[in-house]
PDB file of N, CA and C in Angstrom:
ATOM      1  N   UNK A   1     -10.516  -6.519  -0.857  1.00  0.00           N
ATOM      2  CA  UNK A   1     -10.951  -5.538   0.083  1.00  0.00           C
ATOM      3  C   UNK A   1      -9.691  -4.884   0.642  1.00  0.00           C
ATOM      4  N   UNK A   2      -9.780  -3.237   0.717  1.00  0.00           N
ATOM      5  CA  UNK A   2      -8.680  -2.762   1.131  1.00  0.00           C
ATOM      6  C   UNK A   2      -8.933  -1.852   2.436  1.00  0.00           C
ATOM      7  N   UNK A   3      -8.373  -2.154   3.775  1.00  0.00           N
ATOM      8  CA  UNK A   3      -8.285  -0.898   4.519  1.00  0.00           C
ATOM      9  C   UNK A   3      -7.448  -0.041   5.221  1.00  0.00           C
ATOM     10  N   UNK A   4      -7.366   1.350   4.726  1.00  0.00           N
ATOM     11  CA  UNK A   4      -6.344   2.286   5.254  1.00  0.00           C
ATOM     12  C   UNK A   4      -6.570   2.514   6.882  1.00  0.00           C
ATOM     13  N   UNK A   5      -5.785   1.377   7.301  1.00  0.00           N
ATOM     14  CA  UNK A   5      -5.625   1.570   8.681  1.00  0.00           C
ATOM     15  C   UNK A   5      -4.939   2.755   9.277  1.00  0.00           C
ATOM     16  N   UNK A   6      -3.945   3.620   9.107  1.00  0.00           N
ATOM     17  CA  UNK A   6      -3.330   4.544   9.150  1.00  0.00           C
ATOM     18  C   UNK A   6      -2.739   4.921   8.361  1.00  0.00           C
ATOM     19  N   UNK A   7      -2.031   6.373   8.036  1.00  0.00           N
ATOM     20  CA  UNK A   7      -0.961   6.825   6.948  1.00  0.00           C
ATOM     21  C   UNK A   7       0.491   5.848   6.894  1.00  0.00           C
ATOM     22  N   UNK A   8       0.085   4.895   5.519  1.00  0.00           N
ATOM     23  CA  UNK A   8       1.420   4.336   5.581  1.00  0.00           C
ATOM     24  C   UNK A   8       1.169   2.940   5.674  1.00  0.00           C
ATOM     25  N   UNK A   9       0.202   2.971   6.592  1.00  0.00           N
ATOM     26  CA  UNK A   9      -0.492   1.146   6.458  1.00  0.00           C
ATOM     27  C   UNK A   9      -2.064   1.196   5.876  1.00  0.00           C
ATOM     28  N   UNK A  10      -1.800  -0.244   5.301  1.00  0.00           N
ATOM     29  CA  UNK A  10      -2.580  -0.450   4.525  1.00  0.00           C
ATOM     30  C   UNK A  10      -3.017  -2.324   4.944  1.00  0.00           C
ATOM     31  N   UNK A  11      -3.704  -2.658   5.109  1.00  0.00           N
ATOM     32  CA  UNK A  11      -3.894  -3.786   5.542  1.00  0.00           C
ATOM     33  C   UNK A  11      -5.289  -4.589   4.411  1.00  0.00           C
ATOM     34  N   UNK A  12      -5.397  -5.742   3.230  1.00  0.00           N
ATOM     35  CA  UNK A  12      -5.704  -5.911   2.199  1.00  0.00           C
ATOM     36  C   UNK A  12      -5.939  -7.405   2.481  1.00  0.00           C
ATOM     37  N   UNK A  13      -7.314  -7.830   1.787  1.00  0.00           N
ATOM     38  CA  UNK A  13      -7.777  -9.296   1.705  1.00  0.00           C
ATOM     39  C   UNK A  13      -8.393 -10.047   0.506  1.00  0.00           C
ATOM     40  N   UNK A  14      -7.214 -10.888  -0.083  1.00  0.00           N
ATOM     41  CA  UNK A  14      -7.885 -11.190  -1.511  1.00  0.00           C
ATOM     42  C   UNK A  14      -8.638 -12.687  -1.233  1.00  0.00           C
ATOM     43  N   UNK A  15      -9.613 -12.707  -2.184  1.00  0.00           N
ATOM     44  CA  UNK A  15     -10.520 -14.240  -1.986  1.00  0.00           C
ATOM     45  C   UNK A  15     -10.275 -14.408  -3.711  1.00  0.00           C
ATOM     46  N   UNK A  16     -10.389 -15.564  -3.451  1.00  0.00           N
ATOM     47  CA  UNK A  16     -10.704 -16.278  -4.884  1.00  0.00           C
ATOM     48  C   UNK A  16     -11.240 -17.868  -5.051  1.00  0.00           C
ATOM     49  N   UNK A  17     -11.873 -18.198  -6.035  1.00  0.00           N
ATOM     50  CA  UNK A  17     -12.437 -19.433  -5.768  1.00  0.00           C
ATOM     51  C   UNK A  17     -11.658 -19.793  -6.966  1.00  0.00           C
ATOM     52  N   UNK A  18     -10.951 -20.800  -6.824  1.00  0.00           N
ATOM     53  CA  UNK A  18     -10.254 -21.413  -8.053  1.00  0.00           C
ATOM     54  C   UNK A  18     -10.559 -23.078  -8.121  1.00  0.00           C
ATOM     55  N   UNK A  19     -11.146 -22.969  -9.514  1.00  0.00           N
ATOM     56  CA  UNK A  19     -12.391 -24.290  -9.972  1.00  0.00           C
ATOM     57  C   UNK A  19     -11.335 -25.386 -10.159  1.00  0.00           C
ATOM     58  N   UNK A  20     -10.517 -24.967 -10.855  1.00  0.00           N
ATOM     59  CA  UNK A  20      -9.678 -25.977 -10.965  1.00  0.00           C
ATOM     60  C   UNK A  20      -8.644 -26.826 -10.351  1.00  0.00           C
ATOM     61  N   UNK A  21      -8.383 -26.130  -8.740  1.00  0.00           N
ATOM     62  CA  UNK A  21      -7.763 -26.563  -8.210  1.00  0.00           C
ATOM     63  C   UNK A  21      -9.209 -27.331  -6.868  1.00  0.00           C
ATOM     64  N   UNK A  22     -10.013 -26.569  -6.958  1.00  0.00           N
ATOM     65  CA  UNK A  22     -11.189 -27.229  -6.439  1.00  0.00           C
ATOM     66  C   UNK A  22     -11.057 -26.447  -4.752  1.00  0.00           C
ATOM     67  N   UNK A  23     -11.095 -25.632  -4.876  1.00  0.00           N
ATOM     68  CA  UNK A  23     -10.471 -24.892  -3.654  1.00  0.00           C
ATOM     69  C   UNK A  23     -10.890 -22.648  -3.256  1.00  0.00           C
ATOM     70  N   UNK A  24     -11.015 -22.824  -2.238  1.00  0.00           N
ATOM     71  CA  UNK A  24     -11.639 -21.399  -2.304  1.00  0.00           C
ATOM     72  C   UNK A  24     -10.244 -20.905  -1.454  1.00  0.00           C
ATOM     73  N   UNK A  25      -9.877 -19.833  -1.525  1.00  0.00           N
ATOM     74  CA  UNK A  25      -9.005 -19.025  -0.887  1.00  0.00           C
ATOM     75  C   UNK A  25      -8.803 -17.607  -0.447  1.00  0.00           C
ATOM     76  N   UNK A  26      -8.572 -17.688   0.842  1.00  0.00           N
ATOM     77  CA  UNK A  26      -8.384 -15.830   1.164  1.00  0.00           C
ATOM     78  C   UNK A  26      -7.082 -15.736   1.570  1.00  0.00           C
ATOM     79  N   UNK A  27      -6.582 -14.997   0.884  1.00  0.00           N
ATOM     80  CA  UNK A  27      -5.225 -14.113   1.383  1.00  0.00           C
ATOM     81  C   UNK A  27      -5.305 -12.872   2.094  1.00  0.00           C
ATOM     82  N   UNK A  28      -4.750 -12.773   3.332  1.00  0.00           N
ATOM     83  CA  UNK A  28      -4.964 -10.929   4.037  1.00  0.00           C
ATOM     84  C   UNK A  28      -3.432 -10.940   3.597  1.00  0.00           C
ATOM     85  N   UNK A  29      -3.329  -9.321   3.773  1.00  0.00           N
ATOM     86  CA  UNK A  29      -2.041  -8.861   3.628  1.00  0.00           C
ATOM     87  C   UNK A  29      -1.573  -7.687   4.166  1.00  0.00           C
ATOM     88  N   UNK A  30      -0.836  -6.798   4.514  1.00  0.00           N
ATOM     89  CA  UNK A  30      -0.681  -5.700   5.100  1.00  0.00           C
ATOM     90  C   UNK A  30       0.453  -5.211   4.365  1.00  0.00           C
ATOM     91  N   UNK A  31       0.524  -4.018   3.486  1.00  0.00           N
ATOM     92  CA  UNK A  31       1.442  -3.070   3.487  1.00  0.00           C
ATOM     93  C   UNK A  31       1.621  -1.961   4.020  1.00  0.00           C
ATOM     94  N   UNK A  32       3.308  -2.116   4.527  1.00  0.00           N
ATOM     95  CA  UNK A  32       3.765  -0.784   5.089  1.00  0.00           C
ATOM     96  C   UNK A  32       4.712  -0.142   4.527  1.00  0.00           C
ATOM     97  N   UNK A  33       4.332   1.249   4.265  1.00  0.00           N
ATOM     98  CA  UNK A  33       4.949   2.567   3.487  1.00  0.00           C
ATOM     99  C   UNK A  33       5.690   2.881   4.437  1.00  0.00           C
ATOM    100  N   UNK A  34       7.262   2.917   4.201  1.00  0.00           N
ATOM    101  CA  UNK A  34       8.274   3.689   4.688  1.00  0.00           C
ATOM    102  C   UNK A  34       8.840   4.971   3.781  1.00  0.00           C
ATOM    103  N   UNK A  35       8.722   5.814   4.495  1.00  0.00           N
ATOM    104  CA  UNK A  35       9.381   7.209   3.779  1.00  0.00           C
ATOM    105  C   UNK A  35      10.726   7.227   3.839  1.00  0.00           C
ATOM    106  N   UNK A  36      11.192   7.531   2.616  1.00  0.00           N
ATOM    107  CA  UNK A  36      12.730   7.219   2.789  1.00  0.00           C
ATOM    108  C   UNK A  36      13.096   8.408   1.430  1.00  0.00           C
ATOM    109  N   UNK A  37      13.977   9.220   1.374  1.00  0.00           N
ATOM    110  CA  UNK A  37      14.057  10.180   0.915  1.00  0.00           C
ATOM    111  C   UNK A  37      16.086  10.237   0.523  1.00  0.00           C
ATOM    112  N   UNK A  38      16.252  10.427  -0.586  1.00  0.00           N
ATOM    113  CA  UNK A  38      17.524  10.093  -1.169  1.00  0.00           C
ATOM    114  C   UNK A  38      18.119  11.972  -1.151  1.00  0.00           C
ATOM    115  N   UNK A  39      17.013  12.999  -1.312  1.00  0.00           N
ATOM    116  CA  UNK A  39      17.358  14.172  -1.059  1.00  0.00           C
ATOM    117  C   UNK A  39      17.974  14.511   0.325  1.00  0.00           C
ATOM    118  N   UNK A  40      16.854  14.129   1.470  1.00  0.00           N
ATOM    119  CA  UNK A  40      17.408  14.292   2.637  1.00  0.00           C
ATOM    120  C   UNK A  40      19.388  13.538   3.017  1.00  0.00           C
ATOM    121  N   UNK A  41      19.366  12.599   2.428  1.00  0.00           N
ATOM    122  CA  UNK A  41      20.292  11.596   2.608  1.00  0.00           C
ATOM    123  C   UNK A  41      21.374  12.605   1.907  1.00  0.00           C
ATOM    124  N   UNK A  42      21.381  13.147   0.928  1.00  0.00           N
ATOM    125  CA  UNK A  42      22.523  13.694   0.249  1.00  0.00           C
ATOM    126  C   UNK A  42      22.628  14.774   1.174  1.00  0.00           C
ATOM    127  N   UNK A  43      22.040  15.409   1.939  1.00  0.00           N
ATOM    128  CA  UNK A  43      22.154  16.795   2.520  1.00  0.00           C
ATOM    129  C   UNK A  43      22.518  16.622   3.748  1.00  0.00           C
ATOM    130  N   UNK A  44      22.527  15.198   4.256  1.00  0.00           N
ATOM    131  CA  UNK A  44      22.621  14.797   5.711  1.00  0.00           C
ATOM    132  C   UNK A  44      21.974  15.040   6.394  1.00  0.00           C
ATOM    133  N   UNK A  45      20.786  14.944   6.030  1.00  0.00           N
ATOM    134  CA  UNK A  45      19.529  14.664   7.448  1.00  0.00           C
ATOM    135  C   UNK A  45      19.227  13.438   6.999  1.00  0.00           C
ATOM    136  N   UNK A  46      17.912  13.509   8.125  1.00  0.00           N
ATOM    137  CA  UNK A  46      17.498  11.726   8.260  1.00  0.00           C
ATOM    138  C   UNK A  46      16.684  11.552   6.960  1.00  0.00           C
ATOM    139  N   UNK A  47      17.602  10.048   6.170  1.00  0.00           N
ATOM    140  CA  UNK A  47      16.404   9.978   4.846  1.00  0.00           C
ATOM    141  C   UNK A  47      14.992   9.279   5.751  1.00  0.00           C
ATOM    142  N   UNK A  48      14.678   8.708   6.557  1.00  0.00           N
ATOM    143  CA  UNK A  48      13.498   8.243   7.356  1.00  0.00           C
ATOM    144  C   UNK A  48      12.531   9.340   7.945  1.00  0.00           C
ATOM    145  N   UNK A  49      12.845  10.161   7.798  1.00  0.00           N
ATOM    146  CA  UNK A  49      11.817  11.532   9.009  1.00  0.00           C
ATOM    147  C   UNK A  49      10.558  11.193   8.209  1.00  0.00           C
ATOM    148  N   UNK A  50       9.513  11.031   8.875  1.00  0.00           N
ATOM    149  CA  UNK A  50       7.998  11.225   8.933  1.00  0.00           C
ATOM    150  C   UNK A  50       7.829  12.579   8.012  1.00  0.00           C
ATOM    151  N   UNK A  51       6.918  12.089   7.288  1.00  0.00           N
ATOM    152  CA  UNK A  51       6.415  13.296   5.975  1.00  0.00           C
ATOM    153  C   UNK A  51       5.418  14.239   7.113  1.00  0.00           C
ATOM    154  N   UNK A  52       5.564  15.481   7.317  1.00  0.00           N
ATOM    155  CA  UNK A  52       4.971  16.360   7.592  1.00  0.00           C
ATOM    156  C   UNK A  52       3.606  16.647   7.921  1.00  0.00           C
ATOM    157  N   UNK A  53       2.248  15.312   7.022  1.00  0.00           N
ATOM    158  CA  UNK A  53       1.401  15.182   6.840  1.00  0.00           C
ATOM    159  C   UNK A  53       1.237  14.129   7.612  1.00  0.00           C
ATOM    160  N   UNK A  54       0.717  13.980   8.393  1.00  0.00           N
ATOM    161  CA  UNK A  54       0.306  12.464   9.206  1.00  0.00           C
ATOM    162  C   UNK A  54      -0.819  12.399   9.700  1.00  0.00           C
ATOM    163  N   UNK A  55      -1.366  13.002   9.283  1.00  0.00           N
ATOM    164  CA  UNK A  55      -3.162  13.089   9.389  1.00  0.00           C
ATOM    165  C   UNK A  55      -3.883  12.129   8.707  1.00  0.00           C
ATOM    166  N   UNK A  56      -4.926  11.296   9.429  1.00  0.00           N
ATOM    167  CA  UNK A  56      -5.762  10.031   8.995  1.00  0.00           C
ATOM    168  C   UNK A  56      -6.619  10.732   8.458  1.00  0.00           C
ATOM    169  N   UNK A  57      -6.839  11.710   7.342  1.00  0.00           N
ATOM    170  CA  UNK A  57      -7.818  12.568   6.398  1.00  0.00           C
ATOM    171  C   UNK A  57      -7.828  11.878   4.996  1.00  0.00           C
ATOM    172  N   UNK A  58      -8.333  12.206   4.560  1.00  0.00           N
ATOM    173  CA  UNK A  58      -8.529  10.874   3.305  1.00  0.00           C
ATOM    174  C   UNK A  58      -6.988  12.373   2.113  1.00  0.00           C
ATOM    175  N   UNK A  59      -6.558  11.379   1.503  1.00  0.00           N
ATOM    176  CA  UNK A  59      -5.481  12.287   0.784  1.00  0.00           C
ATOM    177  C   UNK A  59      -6.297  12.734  -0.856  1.00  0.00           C
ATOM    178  N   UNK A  60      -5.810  13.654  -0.932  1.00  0.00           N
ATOM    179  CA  UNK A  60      -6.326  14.595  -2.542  1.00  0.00           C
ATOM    180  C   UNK A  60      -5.811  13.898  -3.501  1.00  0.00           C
ATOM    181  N   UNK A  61      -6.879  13.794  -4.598  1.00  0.00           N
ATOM    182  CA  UNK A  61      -6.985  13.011  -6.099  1.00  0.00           C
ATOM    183  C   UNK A  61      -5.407  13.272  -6.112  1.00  0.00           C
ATOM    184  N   UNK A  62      -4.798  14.119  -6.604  1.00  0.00           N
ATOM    185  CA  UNK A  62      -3.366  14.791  -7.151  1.00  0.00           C
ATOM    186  C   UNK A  62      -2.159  13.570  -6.432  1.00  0.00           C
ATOM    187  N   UNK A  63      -2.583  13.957  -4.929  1.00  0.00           N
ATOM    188  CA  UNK A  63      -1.758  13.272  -4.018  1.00  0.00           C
ATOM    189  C   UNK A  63      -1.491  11.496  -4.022  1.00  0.00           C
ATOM    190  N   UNK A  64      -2.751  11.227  -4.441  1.00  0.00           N
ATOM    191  CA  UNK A  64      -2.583   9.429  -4.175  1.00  0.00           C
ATOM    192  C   UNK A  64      -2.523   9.299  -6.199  1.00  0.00           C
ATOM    193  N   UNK A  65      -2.105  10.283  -6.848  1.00  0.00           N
ATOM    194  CA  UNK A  65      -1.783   9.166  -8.269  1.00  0.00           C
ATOM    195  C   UNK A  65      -0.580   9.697  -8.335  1.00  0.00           C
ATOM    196  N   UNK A  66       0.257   9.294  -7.357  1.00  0.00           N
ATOM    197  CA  UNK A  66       1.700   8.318  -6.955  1.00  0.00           C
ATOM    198  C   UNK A  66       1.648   7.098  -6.121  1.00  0.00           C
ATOM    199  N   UNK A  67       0.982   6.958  -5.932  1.00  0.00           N
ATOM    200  CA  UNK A  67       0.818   5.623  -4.674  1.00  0.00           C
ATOM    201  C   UNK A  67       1.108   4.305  -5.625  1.00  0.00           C
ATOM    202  N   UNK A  68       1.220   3.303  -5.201  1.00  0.00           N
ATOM    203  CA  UNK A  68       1.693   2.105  -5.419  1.00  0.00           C
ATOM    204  C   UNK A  68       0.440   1.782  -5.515  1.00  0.00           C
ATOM    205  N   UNK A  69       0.239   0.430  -7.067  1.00  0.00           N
ATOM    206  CA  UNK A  69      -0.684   0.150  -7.315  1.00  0.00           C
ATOM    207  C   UNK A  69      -0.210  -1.723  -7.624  1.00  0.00           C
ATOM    208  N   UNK A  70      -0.673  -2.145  -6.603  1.00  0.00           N
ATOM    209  CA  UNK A  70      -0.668  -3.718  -6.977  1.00  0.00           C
ATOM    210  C   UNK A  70      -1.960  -4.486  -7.493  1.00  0.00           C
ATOM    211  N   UNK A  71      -1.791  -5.157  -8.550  1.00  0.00           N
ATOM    212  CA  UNK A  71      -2.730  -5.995  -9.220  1.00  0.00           C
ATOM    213  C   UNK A  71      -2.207  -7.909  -8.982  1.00  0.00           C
ATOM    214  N   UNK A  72      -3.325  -8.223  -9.107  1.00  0.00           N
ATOM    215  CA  UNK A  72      -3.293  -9.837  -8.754  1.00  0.00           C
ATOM    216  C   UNK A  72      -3.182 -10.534  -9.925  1.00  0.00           C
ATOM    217  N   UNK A  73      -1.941 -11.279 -10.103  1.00  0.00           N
ATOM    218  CA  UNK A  73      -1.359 -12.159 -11.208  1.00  0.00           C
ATOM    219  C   UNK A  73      -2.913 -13.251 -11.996  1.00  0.00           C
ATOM    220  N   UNK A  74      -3.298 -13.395 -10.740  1.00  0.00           N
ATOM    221  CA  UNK A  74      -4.729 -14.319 -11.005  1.00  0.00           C
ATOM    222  C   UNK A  74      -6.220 -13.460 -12.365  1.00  0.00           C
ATOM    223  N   UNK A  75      -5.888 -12.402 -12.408  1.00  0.00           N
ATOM    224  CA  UNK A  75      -6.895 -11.712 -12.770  1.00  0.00           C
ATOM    225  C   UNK A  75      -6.654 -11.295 -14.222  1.00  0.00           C
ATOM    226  N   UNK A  76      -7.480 -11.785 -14.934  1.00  0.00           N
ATOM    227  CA  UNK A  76      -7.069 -12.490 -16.962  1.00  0.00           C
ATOM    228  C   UNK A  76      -8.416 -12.071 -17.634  1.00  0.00           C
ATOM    229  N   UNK A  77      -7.807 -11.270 -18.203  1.00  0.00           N
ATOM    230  CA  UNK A  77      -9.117 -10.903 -19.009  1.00  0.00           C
ATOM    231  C   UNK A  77      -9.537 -12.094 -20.226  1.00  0.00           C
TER     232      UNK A  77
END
């Protein structure tokens, strides 16, 4: 389960029941997106400045296939 708590956080809860260890488990997790910019840095402004967009609006198809995509080591086809 994933929820976009704000632009940048992301706060995430994995369950799994694993038979063999005889044991059920939930993991929460929270990632936080820092903007950090190697252009700004060469030009001498701040590589940290807040992206322009900081609106809790859901972001455009185009826009989120760059986003970071984590998958769970546990999950075997």
């Amino acid at each position: 389960m994933e929820a976009r708590l704000l632009p940048g956080l992301i706060a995430d809860l994995e369950y799994w029941d694993d038979t063999a260890l005889r044991v059920a488990i939930g993991l929460p997790a929270c990632v936080w997106s820092v903007p950090f910019s190697l252009f700004a840095l060469a030009h001498g402004h701040n590589p940290l400045k807040a992206p322009a967009n900081t609106s809790a609006a859901p972001a455009e198809f185009s826009e989120r296939m760059s986003e970071m995509i984590v998958r769970s080591h546990r999950v075997k086809r």
